[in-house]
Protein backbone atom coordinates (compact mmCIF):
# COMPACT_ATOMS: atom_id res chain seq x y z
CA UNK A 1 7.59 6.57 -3.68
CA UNK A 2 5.58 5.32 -1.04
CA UNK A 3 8.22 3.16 1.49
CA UNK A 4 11.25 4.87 1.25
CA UNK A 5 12.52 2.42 4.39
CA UNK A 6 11.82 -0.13 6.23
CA UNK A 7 13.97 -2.61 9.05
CA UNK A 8 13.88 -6.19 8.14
CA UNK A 9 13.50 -9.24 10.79
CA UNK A 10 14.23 -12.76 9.77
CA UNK A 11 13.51 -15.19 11.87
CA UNK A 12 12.86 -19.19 12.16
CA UNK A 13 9.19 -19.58 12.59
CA UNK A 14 8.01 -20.11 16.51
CA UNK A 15 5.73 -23.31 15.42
CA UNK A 16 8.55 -24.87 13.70
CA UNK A 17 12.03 -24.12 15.57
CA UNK A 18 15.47 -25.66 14.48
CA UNK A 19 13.77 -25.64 11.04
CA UNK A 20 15.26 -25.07 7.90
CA UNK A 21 12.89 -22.31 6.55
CA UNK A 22 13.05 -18.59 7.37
CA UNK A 23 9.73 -16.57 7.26
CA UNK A 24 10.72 -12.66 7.46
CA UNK A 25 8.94 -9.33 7.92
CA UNK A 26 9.79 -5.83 6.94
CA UNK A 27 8.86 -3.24 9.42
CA UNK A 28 7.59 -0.21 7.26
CA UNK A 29 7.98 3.12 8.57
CA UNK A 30 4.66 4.32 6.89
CA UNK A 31 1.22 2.63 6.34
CA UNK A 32 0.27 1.50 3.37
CA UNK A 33 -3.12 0.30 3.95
CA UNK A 34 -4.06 2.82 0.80
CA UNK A 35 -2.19 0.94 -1.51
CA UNK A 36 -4.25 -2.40 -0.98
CA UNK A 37 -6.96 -1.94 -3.16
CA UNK A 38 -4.59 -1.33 -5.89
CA UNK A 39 -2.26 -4.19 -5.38
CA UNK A 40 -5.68 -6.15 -5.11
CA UNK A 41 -6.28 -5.25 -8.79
CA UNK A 42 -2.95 -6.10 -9.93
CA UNK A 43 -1.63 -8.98 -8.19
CA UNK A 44 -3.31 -12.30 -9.70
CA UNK A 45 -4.46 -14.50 -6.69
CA UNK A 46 -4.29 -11.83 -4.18
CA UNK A 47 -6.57 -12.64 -0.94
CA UNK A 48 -7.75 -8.88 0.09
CA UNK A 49 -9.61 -8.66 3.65
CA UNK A 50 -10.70 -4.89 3.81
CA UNK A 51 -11.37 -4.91 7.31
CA UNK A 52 -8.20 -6.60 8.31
CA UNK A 53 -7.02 -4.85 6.44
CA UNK A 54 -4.38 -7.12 4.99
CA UNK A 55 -3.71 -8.61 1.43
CA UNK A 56 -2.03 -12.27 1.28
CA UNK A 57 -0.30 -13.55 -1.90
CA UNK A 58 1.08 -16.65 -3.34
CA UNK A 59 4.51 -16.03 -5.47
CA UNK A 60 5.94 -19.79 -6.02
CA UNK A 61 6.69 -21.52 -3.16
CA UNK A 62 6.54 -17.97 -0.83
CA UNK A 63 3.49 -16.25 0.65
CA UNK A 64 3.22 -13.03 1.61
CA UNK A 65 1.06 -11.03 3.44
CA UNK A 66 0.48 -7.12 2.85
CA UNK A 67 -0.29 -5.09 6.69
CA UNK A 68 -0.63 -1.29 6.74
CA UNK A 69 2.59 -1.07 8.45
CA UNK A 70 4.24 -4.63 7.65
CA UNK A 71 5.21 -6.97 4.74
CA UNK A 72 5.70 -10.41 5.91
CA UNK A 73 6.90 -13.39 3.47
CA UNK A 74 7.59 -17.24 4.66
CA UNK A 75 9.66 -20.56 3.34
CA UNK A 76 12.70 -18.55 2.36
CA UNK A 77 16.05 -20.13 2.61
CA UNK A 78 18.29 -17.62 4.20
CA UNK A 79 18.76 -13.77 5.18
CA UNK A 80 19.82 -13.15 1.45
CA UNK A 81 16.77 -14.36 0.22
CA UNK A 82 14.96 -12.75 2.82
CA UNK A 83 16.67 -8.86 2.03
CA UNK A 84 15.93 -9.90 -2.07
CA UNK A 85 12.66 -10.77 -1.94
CA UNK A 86 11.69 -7.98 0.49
CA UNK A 87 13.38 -5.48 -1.49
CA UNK A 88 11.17 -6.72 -4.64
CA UNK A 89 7.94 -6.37 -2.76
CA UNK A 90 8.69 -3.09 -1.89
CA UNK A 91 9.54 -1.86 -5.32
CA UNK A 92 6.12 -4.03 -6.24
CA UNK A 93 4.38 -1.23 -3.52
CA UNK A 94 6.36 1.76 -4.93
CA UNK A 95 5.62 0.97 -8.40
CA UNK A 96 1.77 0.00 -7.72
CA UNK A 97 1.55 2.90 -5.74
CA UNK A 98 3.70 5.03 -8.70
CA UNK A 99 0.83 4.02 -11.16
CA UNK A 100 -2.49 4.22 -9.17
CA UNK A 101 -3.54 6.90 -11.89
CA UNK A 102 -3.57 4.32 -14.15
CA UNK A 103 -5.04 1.23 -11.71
CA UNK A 104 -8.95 0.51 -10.94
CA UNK A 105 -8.55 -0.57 -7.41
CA UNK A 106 -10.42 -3.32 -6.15
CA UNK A 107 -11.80 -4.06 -2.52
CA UNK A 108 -12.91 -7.33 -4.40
CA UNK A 109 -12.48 -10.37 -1.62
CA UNK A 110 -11.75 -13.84 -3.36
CA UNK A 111 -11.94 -16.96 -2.07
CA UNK A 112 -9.17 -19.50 -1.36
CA UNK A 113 -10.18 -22.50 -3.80
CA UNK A 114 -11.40 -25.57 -1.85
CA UNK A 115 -8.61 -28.66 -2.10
CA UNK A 116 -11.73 -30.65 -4.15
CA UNK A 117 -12.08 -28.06 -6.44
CA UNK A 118 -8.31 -28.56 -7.53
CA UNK A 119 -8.75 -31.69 -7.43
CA UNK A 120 -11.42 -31.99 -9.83
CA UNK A 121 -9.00 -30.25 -12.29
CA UNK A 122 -6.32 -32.25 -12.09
CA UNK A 123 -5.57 -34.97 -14.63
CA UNK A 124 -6.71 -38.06 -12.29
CA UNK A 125 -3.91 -40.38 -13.35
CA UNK A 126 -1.97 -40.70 -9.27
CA UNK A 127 1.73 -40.95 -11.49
CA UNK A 128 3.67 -40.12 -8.47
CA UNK A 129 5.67 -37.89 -10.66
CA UNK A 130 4.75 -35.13 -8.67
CA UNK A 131 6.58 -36.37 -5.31
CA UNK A 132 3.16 -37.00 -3.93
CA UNK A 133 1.45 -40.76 -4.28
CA UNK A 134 -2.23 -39.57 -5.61
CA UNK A 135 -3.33 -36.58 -6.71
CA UNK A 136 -6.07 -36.01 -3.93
CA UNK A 137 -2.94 -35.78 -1.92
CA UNK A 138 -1.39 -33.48 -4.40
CA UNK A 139 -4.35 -31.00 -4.51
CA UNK A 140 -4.16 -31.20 -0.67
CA UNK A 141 -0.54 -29.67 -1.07
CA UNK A 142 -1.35 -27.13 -3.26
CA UNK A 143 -3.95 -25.71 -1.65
CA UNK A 144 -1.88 -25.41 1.45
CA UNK A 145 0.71 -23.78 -0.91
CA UNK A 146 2.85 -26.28 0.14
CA UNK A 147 3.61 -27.60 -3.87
CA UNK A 148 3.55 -25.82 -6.84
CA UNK A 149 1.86 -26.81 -10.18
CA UNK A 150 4.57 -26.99 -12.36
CA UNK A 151 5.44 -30.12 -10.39
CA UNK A 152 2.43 -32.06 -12.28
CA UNK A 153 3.98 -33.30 -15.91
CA UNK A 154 0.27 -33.52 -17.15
CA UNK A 155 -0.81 -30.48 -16.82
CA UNK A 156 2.01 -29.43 -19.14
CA UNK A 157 0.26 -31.76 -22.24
CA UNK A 158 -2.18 -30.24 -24.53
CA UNK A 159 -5.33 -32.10 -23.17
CA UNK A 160 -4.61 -30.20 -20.16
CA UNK A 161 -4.23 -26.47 -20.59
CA UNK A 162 -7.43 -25.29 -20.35
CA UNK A 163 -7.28 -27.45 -16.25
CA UNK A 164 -3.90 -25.72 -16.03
CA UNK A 165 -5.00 -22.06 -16.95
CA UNK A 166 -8.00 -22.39 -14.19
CA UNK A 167 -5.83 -23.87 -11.85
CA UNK A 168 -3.46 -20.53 -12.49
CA UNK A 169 -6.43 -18.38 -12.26
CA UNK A 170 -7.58 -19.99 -8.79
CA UNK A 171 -4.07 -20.32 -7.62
CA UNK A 172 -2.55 -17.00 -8.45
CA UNK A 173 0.64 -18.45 -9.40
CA UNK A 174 2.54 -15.74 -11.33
């Protein structure tokens, strides 16, 4: 086991005060920068930066960001969320970490799609029924991480699922 603890710090973000939204960061009491590569390998969508080095992530509507000695995580809804979803990235760590005999890791960097590329794969047909009045505006919002693809009805029909597996794939949504 790699973190065996860890103090937690939720906190409204600075840019945004009075808001709603928590972001929160657990302060690790080791450095897992030597884990990275291997979460790189296994976590679809992950955004390593070697030299940083630091590892961000998109999990639904949540995105976290691996440091050496830090695991920080935004848009959660409370400290209950906060303490559950940090104590699931850290067993993500431990069990990575666990099974690096088994892992390839990667120093791999990807590239955050552009908002035209989703765009382009989108089905084109501005129904609203995502919340959002066109899709240009929708692939704006997902690119930002700021909506999730499930919110697009379309993508869910058959003409669509090869659009809907790439958009997965460039996305990371797990």
């Amino acid at each position: 086991m790699l973190i065996q603890s860890y103090d937690l710090e939720v906190f409204t973000p600075p840019c945004d005060p009075g808001a709603e939204r928590f972001s929160a960061v657990a302060h690790l009491k080791v450095d897992i920068s030597s884990v990275l590569p291997y979460l790189n390998a296994v976590l679809k969508g992950g955004r390593y930066n070697p030299a940083a080095p630091a590892l961000s992530w998109k999990k639904g509507r949540h995105t976290i960001v691996f440091h050496p000695e830090e695991i920080a995580i935004n848009n959660l809804t409370d400290g209950d969320e906060a303490a559950g979803e940090i104590c699931e990235l850290v067993d993500l760590v431990n069990h990575t970490w666990d099974g690096r005999a088994e892992i390839e890791p990667s120093e791999m960097v990807r590239q955050r799609p552009s908002h035209l590329a989703i765009f382009k794969l989108l089905p084109g047909t501005n129904c609203k029924q995502c919340g959002e009045p066109t899709c240009y505006n929708f692939a704006l919002k997902l690119t930002a991480g700021q909506a999730d693809i499930s919110a697009c009805p379309a993508l869910a029909e058959p003409d669509h699922r090869a659009a809907l597996a790439q958009l997965e794939e460039m996305l990371g949504d797990s």
